[in-house]
PDB file of N, CA and C in Angstrom:
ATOM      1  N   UNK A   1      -2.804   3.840  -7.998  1.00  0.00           N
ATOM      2  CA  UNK A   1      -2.533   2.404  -7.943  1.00  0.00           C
ATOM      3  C   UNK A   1      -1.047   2.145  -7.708  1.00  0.00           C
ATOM      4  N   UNK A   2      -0.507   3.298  -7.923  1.00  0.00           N
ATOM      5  CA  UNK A   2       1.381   2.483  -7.952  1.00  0.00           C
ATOM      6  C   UNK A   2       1.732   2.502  -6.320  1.00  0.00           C
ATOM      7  N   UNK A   3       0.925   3.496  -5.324  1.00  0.00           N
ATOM      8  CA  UNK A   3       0.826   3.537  -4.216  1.00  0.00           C
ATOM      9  C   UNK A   3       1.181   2.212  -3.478  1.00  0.00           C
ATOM     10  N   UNK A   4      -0.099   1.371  -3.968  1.00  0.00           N
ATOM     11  CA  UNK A   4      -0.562   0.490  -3.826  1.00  0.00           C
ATOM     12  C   UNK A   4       0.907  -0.989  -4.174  1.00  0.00           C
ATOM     13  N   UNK A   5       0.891  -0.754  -5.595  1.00  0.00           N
ATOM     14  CA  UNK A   5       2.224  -1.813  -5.540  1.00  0.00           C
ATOM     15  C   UNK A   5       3.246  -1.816  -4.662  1.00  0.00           C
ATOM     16  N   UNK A   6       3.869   0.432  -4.348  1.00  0.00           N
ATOM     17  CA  UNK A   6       4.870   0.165  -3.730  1.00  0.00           C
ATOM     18  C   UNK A   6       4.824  -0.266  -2.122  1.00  0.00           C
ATOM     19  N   UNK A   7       3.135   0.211  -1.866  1.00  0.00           N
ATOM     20  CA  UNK A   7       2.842  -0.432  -0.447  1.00  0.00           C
ATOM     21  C   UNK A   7       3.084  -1.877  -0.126  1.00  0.00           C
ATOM     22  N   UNK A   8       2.445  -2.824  -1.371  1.00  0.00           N
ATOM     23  CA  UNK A   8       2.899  -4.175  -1.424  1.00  0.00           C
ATOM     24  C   UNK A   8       3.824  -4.684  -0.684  1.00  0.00           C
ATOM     25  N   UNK A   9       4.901  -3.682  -1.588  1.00  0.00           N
ATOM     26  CA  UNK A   9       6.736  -4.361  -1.224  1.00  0.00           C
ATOM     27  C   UNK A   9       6.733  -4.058   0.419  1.00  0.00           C
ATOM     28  N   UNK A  10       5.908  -3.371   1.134  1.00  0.00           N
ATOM     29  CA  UNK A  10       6.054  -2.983   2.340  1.00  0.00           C
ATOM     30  C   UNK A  10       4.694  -3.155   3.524  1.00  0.00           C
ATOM     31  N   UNK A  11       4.828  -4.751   4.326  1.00  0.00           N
ATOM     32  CA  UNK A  11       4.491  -5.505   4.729  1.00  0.00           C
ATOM     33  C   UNK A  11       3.301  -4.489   5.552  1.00  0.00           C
ATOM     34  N   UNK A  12       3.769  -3.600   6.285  1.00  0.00           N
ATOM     35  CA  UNK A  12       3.185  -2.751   7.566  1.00  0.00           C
ATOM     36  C   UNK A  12       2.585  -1.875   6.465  1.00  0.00           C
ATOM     37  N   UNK A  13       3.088  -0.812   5.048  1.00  0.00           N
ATOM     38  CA  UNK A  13       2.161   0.345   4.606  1.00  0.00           C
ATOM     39  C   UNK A  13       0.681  -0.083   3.766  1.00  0.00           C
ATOM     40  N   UNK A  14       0.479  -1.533   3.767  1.00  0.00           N
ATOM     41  CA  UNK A  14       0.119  -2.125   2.962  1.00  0.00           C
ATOM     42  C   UNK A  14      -1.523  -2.003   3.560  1.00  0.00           C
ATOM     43  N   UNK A  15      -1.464  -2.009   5.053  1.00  0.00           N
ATOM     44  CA  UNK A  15      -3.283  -0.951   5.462  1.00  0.00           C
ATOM     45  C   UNK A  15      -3.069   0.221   5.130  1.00  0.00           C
ATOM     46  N   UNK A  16      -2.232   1.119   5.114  1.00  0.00           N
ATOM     47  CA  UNK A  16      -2.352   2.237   4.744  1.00  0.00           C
ATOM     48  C   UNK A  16      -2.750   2.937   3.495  1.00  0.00           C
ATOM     49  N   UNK A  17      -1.757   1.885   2.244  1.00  0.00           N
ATOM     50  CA  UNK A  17      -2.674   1.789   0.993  1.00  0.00           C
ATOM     51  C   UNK A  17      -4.022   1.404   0.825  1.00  0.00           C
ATOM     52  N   UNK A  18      -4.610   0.564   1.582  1.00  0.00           N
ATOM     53  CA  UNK A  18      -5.927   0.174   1.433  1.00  0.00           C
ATOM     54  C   UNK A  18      -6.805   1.235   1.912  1.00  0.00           C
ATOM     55  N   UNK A  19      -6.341   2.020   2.766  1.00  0.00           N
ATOM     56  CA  UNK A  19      -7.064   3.176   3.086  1.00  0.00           C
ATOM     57  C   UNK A  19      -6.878   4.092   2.155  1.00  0.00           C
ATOM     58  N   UNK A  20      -6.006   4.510   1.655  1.00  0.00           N
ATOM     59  CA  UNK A  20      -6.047   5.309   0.451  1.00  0.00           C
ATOM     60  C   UNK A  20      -7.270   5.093  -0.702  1.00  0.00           C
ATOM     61  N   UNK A  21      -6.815   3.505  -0.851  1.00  0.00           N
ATOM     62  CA  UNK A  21      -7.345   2.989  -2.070  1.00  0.00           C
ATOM     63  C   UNK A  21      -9.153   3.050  -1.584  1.00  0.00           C
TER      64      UNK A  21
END
């Protein structure tokens, strides 16, 4: 999940976390 927050702060990694997630 912290993936996820620090993807947040970062507009573009923020599909990438969702793919993780």
């Amino acid at each position: 999940m912290q993936l996820g927050v620090i993807a947040d702060d970062f507009t573009g990694a923020t599909d990438i976390a969702s793919f993780l997630v």
